[in-house]
Protein backbone atom coordinates (compact mmCIF):
# COMPACT_ATOMS: atom_id res chain seq x y z
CA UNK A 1 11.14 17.12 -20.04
CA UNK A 2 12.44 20.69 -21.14
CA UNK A 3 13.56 23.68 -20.10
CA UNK A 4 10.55 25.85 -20.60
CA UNK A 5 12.88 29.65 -20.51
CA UNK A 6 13.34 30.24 -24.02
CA UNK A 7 9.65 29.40 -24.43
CA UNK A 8 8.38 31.90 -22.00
CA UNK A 9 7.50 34.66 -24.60
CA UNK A 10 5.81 32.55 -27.00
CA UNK A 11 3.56 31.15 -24.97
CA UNK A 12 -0.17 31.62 -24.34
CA UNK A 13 -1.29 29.92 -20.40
CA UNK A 14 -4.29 29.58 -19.07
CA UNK A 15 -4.79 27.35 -15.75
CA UNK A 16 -4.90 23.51 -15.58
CA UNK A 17 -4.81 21.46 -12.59
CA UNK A 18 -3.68 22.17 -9.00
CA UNK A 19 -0.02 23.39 -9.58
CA UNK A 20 0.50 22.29 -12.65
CA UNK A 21 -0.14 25.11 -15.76
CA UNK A 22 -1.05 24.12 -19.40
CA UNK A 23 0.09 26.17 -22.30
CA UNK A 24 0.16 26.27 -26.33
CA UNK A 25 3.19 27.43 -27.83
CA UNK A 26 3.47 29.84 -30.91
CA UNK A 27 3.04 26.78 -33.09
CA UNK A 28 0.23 25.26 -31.33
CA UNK A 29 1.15 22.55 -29.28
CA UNK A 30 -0.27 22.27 -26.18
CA UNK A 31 2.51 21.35 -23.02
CA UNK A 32 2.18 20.93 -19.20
CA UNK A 33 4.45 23.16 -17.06
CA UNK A 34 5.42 21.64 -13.69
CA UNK A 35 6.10 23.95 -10.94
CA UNK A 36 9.69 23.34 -11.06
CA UNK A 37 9.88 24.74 -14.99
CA UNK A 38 9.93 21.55 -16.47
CA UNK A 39 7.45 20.79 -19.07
CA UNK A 40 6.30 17.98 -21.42
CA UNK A 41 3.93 17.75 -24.39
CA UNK A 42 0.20 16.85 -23.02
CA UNK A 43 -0.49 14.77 -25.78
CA UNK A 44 2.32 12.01 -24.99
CA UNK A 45 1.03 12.82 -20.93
CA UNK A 46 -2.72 13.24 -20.70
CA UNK A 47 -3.43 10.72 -23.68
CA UNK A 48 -3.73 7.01 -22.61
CA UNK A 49 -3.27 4.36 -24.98
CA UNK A 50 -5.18 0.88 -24.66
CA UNK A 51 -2.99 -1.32 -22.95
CA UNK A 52 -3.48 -5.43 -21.58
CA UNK A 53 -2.15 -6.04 -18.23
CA UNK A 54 -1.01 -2.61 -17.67
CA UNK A 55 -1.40 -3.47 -14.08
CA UNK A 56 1.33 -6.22 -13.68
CA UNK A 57 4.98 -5.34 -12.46
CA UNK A 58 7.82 -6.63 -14.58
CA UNK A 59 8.38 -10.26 -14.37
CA UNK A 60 11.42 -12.42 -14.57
CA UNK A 61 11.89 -15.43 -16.74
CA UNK A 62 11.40 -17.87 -14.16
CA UNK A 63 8.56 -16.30 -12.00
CA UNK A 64 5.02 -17.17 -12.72
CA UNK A 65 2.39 -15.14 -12.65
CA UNK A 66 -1.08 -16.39 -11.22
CA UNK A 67 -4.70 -15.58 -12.11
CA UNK A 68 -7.69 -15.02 -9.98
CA UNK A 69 -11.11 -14.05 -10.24
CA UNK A 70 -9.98 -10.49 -9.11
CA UNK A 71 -5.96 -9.91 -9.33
CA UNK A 72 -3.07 -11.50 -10.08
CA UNK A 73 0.04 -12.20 -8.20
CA UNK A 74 3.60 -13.74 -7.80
CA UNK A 75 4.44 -15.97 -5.10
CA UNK A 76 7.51 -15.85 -3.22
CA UNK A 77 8.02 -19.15 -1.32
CA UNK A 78 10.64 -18.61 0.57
CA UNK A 79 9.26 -15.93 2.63
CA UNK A 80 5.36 -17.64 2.22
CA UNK A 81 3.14 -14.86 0.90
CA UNK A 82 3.22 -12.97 -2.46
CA UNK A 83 5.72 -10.38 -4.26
CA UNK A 84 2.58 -8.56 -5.55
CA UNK A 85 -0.63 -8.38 -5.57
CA UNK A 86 -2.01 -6.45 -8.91
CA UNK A 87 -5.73 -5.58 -10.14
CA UNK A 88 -7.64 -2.76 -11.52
CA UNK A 89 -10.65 -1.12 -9.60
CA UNK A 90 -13.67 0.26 -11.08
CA UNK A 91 -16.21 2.39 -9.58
CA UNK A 92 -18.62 -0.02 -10.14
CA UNK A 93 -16.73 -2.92 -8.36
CA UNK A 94 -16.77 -0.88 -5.09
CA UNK A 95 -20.22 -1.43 -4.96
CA UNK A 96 -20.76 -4.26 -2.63
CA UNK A 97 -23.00 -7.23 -3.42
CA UNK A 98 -21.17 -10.35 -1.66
CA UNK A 99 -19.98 -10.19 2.27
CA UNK A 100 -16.90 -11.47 3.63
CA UNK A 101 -16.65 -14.98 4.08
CA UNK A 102 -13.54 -14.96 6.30
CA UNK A 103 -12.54 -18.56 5.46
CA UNK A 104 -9.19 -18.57 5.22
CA UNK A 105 -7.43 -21.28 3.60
CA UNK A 106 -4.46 -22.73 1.16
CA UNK A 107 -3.91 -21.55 -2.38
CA UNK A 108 -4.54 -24.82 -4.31
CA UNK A 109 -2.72 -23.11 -7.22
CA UNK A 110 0.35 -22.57 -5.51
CA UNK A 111 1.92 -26.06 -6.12
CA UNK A 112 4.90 -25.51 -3.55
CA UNK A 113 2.07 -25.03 -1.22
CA UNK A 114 0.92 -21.65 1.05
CA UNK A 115 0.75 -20.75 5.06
CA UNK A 116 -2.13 -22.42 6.67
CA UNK A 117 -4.02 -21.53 9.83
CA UNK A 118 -2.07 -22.74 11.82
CA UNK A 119 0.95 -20.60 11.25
CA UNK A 120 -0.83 -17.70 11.98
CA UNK A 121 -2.89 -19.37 15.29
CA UNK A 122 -1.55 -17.58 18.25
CA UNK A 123 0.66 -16.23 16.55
CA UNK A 124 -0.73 -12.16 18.01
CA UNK A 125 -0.71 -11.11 14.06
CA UNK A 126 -3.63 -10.25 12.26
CA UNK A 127 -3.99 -12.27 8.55
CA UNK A 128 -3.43 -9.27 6.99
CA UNK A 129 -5.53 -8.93 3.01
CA UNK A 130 -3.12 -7.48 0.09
CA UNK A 131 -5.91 -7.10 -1.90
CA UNK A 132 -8.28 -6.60 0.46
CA UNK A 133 -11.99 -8.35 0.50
CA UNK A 134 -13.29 -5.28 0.66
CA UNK A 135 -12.42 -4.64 -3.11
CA UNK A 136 -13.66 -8.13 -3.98
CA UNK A 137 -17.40 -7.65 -3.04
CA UNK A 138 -18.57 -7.62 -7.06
CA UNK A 139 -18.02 -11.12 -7.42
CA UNK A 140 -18.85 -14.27 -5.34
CA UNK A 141 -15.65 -15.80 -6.33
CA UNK A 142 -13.33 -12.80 -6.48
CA UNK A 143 -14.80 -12.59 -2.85
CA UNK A 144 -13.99 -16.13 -1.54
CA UNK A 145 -10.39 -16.39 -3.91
CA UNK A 146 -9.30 -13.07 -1.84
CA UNK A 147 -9.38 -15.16 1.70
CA UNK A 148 -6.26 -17.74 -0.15
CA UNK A 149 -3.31 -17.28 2.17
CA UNK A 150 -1.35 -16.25 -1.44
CA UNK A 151 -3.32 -12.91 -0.80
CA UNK A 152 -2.33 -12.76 2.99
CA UNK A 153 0.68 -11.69 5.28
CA UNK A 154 1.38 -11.08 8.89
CA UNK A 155 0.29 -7.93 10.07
CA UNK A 156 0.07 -6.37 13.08
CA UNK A 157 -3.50 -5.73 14.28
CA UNK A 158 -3.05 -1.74 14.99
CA UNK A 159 -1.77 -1.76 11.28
CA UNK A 160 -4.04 -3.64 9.47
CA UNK A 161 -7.41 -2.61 11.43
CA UNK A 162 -5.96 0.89 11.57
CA UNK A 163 -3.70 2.94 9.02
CA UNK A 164 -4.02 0.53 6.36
CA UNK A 165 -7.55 0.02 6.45
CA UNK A 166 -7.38 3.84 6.08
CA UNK A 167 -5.42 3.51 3.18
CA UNK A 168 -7.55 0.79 1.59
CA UNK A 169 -10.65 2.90 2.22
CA UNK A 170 -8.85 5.96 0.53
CA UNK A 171 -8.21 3.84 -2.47
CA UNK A 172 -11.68 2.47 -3.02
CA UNK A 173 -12.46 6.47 -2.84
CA UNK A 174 -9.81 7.19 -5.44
CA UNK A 175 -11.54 4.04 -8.01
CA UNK A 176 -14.73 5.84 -7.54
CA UNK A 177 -13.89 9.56 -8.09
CA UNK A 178 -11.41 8.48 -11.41
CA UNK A 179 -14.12 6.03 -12.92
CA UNK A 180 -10.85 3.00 -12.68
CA UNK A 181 -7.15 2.62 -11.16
CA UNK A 182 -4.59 0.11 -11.26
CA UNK A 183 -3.27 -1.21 -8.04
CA UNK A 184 -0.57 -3.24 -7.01
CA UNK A 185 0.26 -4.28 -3.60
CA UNK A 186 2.64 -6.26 -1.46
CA UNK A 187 5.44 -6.87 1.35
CA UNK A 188 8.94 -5.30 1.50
CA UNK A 189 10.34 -8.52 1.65
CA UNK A 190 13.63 -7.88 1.51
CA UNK A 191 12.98 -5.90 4.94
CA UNK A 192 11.70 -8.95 7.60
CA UNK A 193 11.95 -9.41 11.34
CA UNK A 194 11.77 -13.23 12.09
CA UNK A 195 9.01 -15.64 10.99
CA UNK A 196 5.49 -16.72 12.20
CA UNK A 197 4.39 -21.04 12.03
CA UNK A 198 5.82 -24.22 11.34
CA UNK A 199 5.89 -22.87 7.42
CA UNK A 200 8.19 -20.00 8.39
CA UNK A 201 6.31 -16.80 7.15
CA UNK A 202 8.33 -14.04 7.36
CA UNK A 203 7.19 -11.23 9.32
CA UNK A 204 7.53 -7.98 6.86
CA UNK A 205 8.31 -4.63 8.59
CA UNK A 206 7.13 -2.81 5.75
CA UNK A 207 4.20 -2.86 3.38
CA UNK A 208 3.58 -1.18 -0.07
CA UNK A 209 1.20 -0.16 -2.38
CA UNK A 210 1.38 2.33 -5.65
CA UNK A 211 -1.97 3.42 -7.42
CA UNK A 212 -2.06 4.64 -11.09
CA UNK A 213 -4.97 6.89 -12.69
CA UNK A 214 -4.79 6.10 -16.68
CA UNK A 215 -7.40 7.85 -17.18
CA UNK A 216 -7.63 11.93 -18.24
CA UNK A 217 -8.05 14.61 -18.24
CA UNK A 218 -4.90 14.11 -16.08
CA UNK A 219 -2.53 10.84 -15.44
CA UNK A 220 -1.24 10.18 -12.39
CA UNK A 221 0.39 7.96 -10.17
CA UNK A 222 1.22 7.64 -6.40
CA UNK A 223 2.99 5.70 -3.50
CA UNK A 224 3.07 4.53 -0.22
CA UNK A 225 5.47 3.00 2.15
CA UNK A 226 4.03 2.24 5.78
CA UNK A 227 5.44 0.23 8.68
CA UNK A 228 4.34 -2.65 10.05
CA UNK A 229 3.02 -1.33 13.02
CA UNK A 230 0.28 1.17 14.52
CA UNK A 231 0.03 5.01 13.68
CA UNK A 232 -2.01 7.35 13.90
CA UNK A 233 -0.37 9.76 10.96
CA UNK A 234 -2.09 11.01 8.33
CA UNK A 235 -1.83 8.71 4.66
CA UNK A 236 -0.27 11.75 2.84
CA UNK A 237 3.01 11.76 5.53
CA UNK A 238 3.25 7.95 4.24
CA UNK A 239 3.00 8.88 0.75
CA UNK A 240 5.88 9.08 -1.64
CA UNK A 241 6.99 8.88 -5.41
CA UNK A 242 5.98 4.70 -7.27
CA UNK A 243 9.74 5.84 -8.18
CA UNK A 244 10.63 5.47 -4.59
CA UNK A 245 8.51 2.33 -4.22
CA UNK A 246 10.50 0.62 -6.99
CA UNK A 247 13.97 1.32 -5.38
CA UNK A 248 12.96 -0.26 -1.96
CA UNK A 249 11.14 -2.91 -3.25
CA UNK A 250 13.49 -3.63 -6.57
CA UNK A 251 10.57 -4.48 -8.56
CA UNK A 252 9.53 -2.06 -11.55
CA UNK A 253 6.03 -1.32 -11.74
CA UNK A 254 3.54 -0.52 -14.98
CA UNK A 255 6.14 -1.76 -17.20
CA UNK A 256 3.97 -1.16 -20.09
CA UNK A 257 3.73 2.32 -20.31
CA UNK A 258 4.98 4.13 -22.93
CA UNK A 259 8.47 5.29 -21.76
CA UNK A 260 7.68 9.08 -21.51
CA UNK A 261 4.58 8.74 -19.88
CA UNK A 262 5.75 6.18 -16.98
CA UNK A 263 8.88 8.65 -16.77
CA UNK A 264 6.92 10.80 -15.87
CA UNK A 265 4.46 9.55 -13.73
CA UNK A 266 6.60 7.67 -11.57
CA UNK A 267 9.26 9.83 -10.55
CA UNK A 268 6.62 13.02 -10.03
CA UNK A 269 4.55 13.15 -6.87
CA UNK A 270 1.78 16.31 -6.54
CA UNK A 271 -0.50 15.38 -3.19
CA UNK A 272 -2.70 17.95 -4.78
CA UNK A 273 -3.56 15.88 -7.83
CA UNK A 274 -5.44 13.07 -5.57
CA UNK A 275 -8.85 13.77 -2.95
CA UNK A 276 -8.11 13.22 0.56
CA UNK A 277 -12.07 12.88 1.83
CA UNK A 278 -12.60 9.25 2.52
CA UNK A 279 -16.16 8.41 0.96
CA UNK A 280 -18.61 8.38 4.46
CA UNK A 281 -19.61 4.71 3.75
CA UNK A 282 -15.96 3.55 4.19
CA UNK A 283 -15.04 5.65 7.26
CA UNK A 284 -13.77 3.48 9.94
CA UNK A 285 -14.54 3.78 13.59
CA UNK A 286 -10.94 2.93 14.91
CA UNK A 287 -12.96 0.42 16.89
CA UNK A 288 -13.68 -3.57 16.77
CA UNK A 289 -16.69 -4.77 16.74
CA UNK A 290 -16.02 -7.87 18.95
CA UNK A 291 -13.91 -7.87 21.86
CA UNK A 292 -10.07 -9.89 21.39
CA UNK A 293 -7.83 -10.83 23.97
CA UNK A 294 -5.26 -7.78 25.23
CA UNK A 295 -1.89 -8.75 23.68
CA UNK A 296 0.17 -7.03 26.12
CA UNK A 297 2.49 -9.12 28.53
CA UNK A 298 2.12 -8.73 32.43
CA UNK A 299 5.09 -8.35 34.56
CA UNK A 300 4.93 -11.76 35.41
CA UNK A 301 5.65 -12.38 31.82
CA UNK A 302 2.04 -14.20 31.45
CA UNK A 303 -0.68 -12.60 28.64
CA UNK A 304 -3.13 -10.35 29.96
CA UNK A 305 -6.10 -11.24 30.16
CA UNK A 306 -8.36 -8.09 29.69
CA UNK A 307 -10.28 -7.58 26.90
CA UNK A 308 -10.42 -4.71 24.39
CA UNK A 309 -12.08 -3.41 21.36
CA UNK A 310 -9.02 -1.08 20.76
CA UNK A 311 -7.71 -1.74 17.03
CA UNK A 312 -3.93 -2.60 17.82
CA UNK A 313 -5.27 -5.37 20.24
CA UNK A 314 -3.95 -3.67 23.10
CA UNK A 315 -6.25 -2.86 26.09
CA UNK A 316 -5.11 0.54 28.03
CA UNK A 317 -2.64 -0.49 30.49
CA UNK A 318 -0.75 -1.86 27.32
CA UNK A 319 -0.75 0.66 25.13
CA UNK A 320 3.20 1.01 25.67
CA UNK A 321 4.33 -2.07 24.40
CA UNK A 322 1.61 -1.75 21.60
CA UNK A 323 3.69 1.28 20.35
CA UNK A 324 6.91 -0.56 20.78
CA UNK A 325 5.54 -3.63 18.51
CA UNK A 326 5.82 -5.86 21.55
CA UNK A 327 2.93 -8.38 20.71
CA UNK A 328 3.18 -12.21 22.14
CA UNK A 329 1.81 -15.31 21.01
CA UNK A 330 -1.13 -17.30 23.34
CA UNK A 331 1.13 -19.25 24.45
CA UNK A 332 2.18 -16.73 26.47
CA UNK A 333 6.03 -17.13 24.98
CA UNK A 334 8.03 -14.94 22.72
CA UNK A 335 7.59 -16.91 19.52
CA UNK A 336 9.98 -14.06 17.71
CA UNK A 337 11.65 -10.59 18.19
CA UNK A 338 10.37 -7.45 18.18
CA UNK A 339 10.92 -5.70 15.22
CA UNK A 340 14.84 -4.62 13.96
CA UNK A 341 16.22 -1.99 12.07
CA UNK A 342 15.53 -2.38 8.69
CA UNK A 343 18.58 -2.49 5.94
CA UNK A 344 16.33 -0.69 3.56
CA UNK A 345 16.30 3.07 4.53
CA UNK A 346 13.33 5.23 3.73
CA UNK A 347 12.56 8.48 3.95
CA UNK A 348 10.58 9.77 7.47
CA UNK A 349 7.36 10.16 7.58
CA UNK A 350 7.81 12.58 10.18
CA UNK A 351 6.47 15.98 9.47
CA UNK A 352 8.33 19.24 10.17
CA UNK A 353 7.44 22.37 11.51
CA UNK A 354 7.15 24.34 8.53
CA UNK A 355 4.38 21.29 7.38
CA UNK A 356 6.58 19.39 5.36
CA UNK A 357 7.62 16.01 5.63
CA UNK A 358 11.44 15.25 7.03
CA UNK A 359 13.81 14.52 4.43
CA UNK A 360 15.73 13.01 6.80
CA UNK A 361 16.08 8.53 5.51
CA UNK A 362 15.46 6.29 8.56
CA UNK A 363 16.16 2.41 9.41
CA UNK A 364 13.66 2.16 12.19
CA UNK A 365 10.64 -0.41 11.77
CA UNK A 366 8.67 2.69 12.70
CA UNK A 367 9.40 5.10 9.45
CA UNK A 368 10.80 8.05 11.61
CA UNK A 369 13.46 9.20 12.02
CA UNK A 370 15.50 10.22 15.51
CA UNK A 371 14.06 14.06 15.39
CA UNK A 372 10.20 12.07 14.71
């Protein structure tokens, strides 16, 4: 990245992309101005170069990396559930020929063993898909692999039938429209609020998940950040440099890239660059499509026992405590808190008056700050 001022008179521009400008200098090579006059040569940027694995984060010595049908991950077994989850998506793997089989079960791979059912039965938490089944419907056994409890971690129901269901949808969007992209997914686990089951999985308060376009006529990249909880806020508030992701989460992602290139990509973020029109077959209906218990608490302190189709698992006289994260097991006894401040600040998601988002960094399990 350059200084583009002493350039300005010897250059020819027409228009390239969104905000961005492309240009040839007086000798003929081509660059990419960025709206805040920095530039780099397109040919390093906009050319990809063939690269194995490009999807998986950097790994340390002693951490193994697992195969499936359809991703790969790292397992953390002190916290029960993976690091990452990391896969490419194709167009033509959005295309679904297999349905769900929603039986979940134990990672056989895993030799220090996974969560069961039973740590997540009445627990009030959704089994929450990293990499969701949704983008495993090209393959019977990319299908049945993504219902291993490796692949799954406690989520609360408004989140996971809700905002990121949203996101997941937006992805599948993005793999279509950009022929490919490399995801990789996971828990903030260095950010937790108690545990769930006799195996102790830890109850995340944040989820992430950073998408990369290697493909032209423009590279890109992108993040997200969400809370574990319900919200009704668009995906681009939630939305923030894989830069950002990396320095909550402390891994490093697309390791591979060429050092100018992931430079690049992962410390720029341009909204602009990325299609925000969910494709119609993937719109959700913020509805179930059975009825669940209400997980609100009565006064008494007993569950309630209406039922609802709402997403968060709430029914309306509980959509209070549903916004506070204050979901109980069937047991009808606290079986942990409600969700802390986190240690890891982010930035709020909160968006200002003049329609951008707060710069303002937060601690609350929510992602907003005081003012949001």
């Amino acid at each position: 990245m350059k200084n583009i001022l002493g350039l300005v008179c010897s250059l020819i521009i027409f228009q390239f992309t969104f905000a961005q400008t492309e240009a040839v200098t007086s000798n003929g090579d081509r660059i990419l101005i960025y709206p805040n006059g920095t530039w780099i040569h397109t040919d390093s940027l906009l050319r990809p170069i063939p690269l194995s694995g490009l999807e998986i984060p950097k790994t340390a010595s002693a951490e193994k990396v697992i195969s499936r049908t359809g991703y790969r991950f790292s397992y953390n077994e002190k916290h029960e559930q993976a690091n990452w989850v990391a896969y490419e998506l194709t167009g033509a793997k959005t295309n679904k020929i297999y349905e769900r089989t929603d039986r979940f079960r134990p990672d056989p791979l895993v030799r220090t063993g996974t969560a069961t059912d039973n740590d997540y039965k009445g627990s009030g938490f959704d089994r929450g898909h990293l990499a969701p089944a949704g983008d495993m419907g090209w393959s019977s056994a990319a299908m049945q692999e993504s219902f291993y409890y490796s692949n799954i971690s406690p989520q609360y129901p408004g989140f996971n039938r809700g905002v990121w269901k949203r996101l997941e949808d937006q992805v599948r969007t993005w793999a279509v429209e950009n022929e490919a992209v490399y995801i990789v997914t996971g828990p903030v686990l260095n950010s937790v609020s108690g545990s769930i089951g006799a195996n102790n999985v830890s109850i995340p308060q944040y989820f992430y998940k950073v998408i990369l376009d290697y493909r032209q006529p423009v590279i890109k990249g992108i993040g997200f950040i969400m809370p574990n909880s319900s919200s009704t806020a668009s995906l681009q508030s939630y939305a923030v440099s894989i830069d950002s992701v990396e320095r909550i989460t402390g891994i490093d992602f697309f390791p591979s890239l060429p050092d100018e290139q992931e430079k690049v990509i992962e410390t720029s973020l341009n909204l602009k660059l990325w299609s925000w029109n969910v494709n119609s077959t993937t719109i959700e209906n913020n509805k179930l499509s059975t009825s669940v218990q209400c997980n609100g608490m009565t006064k008494s302190g007993s569950r309630c026992r209406n039922k609802t189709l709402n997403e968060n698992g709430f029914c309306h006289l509980h959509q209070s405590q549903a916004e506070n994260g204050q979901i109980r097991s069937q047991s009808e006894t606290p079986r942990y808190s409600a969700p802390v401040k986190s240690s890891v600040a982010v930035q709020c998601s909160g968006i200002t008056k003049s329609g951008r988002r707060c710069l303002r960094m937060t601690t609350n399990p929510n992602g907003r700050c005081y003012q949001h």
